[in-house]
PDB file of N, CA and C in Angstrom:
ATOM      1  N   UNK A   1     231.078 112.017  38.665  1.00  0.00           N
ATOM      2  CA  UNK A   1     230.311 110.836  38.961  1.00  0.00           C
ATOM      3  C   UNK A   1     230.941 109.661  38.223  1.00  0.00           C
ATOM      4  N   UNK A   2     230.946 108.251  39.066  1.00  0.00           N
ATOM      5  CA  UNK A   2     231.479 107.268  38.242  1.00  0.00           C
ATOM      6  C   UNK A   2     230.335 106.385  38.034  1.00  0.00           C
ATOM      7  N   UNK A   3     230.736 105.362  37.154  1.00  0.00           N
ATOM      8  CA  UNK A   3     229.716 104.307  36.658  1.00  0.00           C
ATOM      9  C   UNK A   3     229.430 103.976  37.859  1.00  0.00           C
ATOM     10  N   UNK A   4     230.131 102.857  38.431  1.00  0.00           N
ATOM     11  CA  UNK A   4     229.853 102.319  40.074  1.00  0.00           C
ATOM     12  C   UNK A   4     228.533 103.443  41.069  1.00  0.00           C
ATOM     13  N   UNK A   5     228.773 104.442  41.059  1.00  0.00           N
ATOM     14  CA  UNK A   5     227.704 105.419  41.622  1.00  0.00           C
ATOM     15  C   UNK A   5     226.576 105.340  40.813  1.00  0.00           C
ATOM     16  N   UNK A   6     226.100 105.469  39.472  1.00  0.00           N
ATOM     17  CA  UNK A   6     225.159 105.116  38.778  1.00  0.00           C
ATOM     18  C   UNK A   6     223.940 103.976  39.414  1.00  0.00           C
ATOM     19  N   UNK A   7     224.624 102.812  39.601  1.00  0.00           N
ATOM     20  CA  UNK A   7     223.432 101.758  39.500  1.00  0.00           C
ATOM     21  C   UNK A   7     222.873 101.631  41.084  1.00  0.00           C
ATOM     22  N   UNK A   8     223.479 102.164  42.243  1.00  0.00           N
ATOM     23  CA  UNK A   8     222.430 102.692  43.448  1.00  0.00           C
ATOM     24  C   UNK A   8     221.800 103.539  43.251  1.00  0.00           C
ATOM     25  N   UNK A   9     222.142 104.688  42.248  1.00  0.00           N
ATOM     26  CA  UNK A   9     221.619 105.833  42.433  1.00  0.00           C
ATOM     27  C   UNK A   9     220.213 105.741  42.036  1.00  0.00           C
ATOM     28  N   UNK A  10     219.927 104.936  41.013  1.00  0.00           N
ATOM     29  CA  UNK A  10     219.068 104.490  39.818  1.00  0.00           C
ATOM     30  C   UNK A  10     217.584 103.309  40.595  1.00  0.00           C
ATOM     31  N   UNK A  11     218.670 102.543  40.782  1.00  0.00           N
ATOM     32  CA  UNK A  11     217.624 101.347  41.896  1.00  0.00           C
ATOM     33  C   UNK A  11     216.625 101.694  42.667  1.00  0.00           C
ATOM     34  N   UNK A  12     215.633 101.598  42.609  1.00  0.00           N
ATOM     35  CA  UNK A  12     214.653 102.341  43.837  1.00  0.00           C
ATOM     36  C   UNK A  12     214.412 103.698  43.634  1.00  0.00           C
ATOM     37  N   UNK A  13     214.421 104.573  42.624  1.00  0.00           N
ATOM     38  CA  UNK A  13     214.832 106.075  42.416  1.00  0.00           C
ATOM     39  C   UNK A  13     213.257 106.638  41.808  1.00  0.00           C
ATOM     40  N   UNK A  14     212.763 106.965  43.310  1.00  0.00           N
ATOM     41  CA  UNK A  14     211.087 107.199  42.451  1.00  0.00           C
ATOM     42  C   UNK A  14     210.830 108.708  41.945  1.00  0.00           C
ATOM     43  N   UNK A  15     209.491 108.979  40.979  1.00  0.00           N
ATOM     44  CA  UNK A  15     209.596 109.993  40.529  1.00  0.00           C
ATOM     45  C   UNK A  15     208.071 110.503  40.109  1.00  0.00           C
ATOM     46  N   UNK A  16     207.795 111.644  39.788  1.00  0.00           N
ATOM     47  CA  UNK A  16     206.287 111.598  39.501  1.00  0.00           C
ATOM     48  C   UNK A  16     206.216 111.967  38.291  1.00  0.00           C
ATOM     49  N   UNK A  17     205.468 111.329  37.142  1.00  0.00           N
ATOM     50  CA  UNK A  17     204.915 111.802  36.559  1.00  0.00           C
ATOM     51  C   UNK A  17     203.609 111.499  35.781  1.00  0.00           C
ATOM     52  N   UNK A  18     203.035 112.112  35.126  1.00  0.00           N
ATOM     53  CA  UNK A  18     201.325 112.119  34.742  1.00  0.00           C
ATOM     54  C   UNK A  18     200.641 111.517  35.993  1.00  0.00           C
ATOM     55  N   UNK A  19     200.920 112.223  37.134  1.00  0.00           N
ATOM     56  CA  UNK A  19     200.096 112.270  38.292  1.00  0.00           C
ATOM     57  C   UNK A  19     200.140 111.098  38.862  1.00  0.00           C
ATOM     58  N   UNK A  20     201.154 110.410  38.685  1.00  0.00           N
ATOM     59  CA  UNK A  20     201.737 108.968  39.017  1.00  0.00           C
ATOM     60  C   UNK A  20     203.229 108.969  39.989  1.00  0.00           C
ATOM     61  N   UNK A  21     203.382 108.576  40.787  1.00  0.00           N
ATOM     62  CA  UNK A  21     204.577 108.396  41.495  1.00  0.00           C
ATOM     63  C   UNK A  21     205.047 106.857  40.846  1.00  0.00           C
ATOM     64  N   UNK A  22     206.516 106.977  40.288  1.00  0.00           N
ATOM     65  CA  UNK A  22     206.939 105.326  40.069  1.00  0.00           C
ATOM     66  C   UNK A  22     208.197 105.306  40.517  1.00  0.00           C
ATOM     67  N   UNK A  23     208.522 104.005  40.322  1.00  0.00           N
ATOM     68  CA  UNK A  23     209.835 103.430  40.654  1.00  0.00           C
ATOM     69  C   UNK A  23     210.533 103.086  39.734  1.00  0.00           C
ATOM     70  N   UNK A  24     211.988 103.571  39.489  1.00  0.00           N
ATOM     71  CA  UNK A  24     212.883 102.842  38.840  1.00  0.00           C
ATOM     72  C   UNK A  24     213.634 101.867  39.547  1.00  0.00           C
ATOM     73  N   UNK A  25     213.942 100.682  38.341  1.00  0.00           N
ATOM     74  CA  UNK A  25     214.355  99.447  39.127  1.00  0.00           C
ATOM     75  C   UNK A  25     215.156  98.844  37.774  1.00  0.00           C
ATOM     76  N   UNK A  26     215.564  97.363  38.296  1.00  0.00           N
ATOM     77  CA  UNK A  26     216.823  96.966  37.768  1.00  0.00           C
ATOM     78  C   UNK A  26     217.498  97.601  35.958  1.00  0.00           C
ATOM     79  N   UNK A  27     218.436  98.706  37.031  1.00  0.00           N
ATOM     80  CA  UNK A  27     219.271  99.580  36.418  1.00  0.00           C
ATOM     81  C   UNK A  27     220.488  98.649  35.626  1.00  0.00           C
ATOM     82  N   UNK A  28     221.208  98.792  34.577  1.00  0.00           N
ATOM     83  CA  UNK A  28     221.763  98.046  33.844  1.00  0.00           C
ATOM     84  C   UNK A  28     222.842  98.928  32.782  1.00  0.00           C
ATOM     85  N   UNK A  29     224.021  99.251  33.302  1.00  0.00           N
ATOM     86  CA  UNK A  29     225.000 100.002  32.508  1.00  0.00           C
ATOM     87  C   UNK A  29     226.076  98.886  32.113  1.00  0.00           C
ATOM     88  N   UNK A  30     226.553  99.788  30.639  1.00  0.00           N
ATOM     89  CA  UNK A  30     226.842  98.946  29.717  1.00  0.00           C
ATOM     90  C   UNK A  30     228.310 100.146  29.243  1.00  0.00           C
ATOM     91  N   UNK A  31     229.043  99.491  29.104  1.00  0.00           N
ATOM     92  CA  UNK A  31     230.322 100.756  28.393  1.00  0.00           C
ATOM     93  C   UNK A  31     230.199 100.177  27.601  1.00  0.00           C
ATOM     94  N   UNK A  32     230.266 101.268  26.760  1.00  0.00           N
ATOM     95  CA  UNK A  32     230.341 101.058  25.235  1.00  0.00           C
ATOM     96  C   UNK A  32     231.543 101.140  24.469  1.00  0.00           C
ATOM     97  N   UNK A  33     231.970 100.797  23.395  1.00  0.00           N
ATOM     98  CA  UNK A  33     233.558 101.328  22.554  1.00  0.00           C
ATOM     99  C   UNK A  33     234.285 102.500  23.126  1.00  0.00           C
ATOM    100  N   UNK A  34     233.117 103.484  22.688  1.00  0.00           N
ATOM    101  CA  UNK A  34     234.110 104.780  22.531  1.00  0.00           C
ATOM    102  C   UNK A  34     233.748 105.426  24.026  1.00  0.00           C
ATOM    103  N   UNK A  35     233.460 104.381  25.119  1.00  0.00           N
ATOM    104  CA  UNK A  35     234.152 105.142  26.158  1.00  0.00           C
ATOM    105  C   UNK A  35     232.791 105.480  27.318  1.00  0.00           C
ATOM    106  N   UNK A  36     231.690 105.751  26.324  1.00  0.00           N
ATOM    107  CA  UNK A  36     230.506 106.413  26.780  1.00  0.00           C
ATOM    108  C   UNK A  36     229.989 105.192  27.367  1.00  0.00           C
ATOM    109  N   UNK A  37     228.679 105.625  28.057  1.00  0.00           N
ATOM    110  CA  UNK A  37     227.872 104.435  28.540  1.00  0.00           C
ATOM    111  C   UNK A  37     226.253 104.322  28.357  1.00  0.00           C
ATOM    112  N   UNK A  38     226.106 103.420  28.189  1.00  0.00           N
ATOM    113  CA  UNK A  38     224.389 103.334  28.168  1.00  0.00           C
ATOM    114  C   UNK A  38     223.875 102.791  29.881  1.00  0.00           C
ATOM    115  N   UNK A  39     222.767 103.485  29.668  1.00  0.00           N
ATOM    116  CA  UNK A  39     221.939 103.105  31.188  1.00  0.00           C
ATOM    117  C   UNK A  39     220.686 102.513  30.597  1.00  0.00           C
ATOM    118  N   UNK A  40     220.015 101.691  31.087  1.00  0.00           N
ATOM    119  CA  UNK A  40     218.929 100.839  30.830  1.00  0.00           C
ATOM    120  C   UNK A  40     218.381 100.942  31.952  1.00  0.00           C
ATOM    121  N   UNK A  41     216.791 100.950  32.265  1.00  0.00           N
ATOM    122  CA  UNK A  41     215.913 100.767  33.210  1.00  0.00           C
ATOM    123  C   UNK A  41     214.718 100.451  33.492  1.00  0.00           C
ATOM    124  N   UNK A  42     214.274  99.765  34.316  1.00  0.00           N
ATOM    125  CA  UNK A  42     212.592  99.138  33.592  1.00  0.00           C
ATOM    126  C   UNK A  42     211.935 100.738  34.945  1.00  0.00           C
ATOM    127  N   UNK A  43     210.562 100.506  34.244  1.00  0.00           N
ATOM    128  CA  UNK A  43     210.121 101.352  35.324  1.00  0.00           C
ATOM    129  C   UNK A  43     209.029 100.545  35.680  1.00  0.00           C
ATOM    130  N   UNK A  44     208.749 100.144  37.341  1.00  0.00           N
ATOM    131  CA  UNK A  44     208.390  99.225  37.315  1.00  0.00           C
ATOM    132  C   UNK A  44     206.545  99.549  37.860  1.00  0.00           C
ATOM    133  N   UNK A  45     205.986  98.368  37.447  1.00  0.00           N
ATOM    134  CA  UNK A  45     204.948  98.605  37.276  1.00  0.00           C
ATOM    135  C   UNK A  45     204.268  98.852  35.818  1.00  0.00           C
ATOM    136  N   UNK A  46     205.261  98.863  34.670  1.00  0.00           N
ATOM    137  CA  UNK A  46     205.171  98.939  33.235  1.00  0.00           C
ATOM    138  C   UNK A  46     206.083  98.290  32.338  1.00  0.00           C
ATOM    139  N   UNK A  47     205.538  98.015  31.284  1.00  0.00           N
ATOM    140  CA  UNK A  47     206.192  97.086  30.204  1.00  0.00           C
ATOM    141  C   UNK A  47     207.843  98.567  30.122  1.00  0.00           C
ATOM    142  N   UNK A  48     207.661  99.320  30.130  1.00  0.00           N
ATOM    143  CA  UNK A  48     208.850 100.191  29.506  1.00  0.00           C
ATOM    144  C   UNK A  48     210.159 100.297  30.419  1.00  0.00           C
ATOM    145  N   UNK A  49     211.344 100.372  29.571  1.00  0.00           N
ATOM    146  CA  UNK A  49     212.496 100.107  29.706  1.00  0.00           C
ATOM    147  C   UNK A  49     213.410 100.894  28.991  1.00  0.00           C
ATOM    148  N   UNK A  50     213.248 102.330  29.268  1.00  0.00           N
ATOM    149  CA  UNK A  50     214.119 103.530  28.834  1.00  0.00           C
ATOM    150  C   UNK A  50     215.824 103.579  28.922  1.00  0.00           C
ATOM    151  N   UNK A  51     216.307 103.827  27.750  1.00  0.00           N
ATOM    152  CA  UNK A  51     217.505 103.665  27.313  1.00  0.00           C
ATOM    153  C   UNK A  51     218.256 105.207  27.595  1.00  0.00           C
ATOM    154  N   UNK A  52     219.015 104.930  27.945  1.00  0.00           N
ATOM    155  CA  UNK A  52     220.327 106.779  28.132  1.00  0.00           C
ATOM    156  C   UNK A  52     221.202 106.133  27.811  1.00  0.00           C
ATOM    157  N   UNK A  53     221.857 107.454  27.297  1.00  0.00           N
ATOM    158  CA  UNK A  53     223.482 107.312  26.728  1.00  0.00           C
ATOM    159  C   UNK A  53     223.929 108.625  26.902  1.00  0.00           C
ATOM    160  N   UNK A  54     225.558 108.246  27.506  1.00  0.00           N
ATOM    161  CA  UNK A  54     225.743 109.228  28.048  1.00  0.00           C
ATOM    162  C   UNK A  54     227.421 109.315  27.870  1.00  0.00           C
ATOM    163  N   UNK A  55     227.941 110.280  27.029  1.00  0.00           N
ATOM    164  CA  UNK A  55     229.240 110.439  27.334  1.00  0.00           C
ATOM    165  C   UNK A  55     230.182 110.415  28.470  1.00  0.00           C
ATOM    166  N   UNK A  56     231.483 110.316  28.255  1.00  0.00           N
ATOM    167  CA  UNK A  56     232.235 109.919  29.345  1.00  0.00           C
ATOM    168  C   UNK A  56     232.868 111.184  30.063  1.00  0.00           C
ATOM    169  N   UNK A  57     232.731 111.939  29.171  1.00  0.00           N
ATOM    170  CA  UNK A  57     232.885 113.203  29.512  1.00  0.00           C
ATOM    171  C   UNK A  57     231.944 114.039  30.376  1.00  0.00           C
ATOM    172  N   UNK A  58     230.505 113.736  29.762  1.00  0.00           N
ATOM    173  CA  UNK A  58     229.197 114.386  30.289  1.00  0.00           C
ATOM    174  C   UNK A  58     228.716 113.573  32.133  1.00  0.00           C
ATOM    175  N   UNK A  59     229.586 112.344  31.744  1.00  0.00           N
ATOM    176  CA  UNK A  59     229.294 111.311  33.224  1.00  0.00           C
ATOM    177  C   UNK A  59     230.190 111.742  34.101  1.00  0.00           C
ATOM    178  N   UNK A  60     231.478 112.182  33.394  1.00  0.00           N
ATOM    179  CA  UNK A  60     232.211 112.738  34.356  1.00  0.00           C
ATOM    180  C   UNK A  60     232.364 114.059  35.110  1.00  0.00           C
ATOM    181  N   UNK A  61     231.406 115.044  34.183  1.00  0.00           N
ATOM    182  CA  UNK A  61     231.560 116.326  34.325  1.00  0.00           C
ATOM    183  C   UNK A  61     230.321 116.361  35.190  1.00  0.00           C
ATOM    184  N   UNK A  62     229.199 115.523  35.437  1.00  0.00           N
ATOM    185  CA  UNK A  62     228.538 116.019  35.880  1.00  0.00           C
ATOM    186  C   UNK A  62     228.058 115.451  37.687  1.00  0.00           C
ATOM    187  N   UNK A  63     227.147 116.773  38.253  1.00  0.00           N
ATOM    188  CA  UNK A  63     226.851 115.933  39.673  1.00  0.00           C
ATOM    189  C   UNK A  63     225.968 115.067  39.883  1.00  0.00           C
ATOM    190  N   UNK A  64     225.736 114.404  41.034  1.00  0.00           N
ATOM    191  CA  UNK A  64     224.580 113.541  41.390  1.00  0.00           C
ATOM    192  C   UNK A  64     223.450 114.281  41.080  1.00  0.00           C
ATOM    193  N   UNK A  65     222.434 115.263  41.818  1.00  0.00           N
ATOM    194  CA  UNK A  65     221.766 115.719  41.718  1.00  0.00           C
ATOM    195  C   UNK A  65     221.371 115.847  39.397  1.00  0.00           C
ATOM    196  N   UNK A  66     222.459 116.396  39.098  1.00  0.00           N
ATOM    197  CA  UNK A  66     222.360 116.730  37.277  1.00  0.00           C
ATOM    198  C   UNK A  66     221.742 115.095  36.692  1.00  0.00           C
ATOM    199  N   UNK A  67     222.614 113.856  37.177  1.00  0.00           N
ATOM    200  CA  UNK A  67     222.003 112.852  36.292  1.00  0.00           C
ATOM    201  C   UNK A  67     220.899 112.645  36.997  1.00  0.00           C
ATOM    202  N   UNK A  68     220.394 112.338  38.396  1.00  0.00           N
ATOM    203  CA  UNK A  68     219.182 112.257  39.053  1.00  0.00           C
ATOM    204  C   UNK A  68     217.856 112.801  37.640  1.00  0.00           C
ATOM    205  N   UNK A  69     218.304 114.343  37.696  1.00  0.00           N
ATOM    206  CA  UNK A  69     217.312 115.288  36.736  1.00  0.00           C
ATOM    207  C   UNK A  69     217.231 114.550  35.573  1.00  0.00           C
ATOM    208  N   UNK A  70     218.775 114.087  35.043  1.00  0.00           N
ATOM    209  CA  UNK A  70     218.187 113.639  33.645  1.00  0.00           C
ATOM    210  C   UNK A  70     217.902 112.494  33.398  1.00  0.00           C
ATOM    211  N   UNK A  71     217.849 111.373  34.455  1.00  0.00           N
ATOM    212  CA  UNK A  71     216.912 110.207  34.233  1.00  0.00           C
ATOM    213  C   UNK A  71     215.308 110.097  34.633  1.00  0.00           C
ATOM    214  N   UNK A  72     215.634 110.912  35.683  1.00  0.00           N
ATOM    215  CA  UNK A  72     213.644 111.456  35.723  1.00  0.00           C
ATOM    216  C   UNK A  72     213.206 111.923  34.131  1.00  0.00           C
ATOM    217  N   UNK A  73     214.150 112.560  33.851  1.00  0.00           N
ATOM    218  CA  UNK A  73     213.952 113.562  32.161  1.00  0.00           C
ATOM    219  C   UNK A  73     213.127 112.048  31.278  1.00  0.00           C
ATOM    220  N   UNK A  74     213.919 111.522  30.959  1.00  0.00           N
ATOM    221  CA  UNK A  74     214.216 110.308  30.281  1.00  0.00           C
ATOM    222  C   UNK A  74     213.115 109.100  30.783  1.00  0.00           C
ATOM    223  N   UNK A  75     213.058 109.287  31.962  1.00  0.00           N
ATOM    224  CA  UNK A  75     211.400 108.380  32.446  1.00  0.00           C
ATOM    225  C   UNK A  75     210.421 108.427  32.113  1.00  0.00           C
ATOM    226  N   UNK A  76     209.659 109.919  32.693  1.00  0.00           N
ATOM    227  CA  UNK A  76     208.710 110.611  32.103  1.00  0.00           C
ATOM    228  C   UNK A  76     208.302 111.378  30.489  1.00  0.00           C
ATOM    229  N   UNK A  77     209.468 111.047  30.032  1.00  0.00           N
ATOM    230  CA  UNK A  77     209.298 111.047  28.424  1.00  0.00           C
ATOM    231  C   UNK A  77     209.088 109.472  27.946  1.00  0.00           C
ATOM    232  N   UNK A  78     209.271 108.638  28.655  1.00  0.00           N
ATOM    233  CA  UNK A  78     209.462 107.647  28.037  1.00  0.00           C
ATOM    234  C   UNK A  78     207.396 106.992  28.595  1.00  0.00           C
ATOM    235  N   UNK A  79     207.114 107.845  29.167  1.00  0.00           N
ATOM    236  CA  UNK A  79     205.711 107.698  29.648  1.00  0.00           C
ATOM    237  C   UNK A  79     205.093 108.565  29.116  1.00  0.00           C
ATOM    238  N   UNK A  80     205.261 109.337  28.288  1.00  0.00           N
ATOM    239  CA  UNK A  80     204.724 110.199  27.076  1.00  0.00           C
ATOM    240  C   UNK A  80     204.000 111.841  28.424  1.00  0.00           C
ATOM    241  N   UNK A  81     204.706 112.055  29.254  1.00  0.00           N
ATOM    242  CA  UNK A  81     204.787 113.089  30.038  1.00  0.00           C
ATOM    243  C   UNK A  81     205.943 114.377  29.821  1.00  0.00           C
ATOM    244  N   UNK A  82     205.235 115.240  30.330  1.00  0.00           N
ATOM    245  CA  UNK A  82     206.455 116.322  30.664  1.00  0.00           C
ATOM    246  C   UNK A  82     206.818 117.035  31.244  1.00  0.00           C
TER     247      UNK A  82
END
């Protein structure tokens, strides 16, 4: 997966949790120094704006479907769900 694939994937990318369906929306990646990247995202409909970081290795090694999982991961934790 490349960065460029990231910020459609992210945009509009709904999900359920605590018995809530939401939306993620303006997605915001950032390379960092050593290579890795941060993802930023508001979820909308709420003040919160969950942060990932993600090696360049782990972005590269992995599929669509794997980061899909781990920004839902990262949503719904960030909404105190699990």
């Amino acid at each position: 997966m490349t960065i460029e694939q990231l910020v459609p994937l992210t945009n509009g990318l709904s999900l359920t949790a605590c018995n809530q369906t939401l939306v993620l929306d303006r997605t915001r990646i950032t390379r960092l120094p050593d290579r890795s990247i941060e993802m930023a995202f508001r979820i909308a409909g709420t003040d919160l704006a969950p942060r990932l970081r993600l090696s360049a290795l782990r972005l590269a090694a992995s599929s669509l479907e794997e980061i899909i999982t781990i920004v839902r991961h990262v949503a719904a934790s960030a909404l105190g769900c699990r």
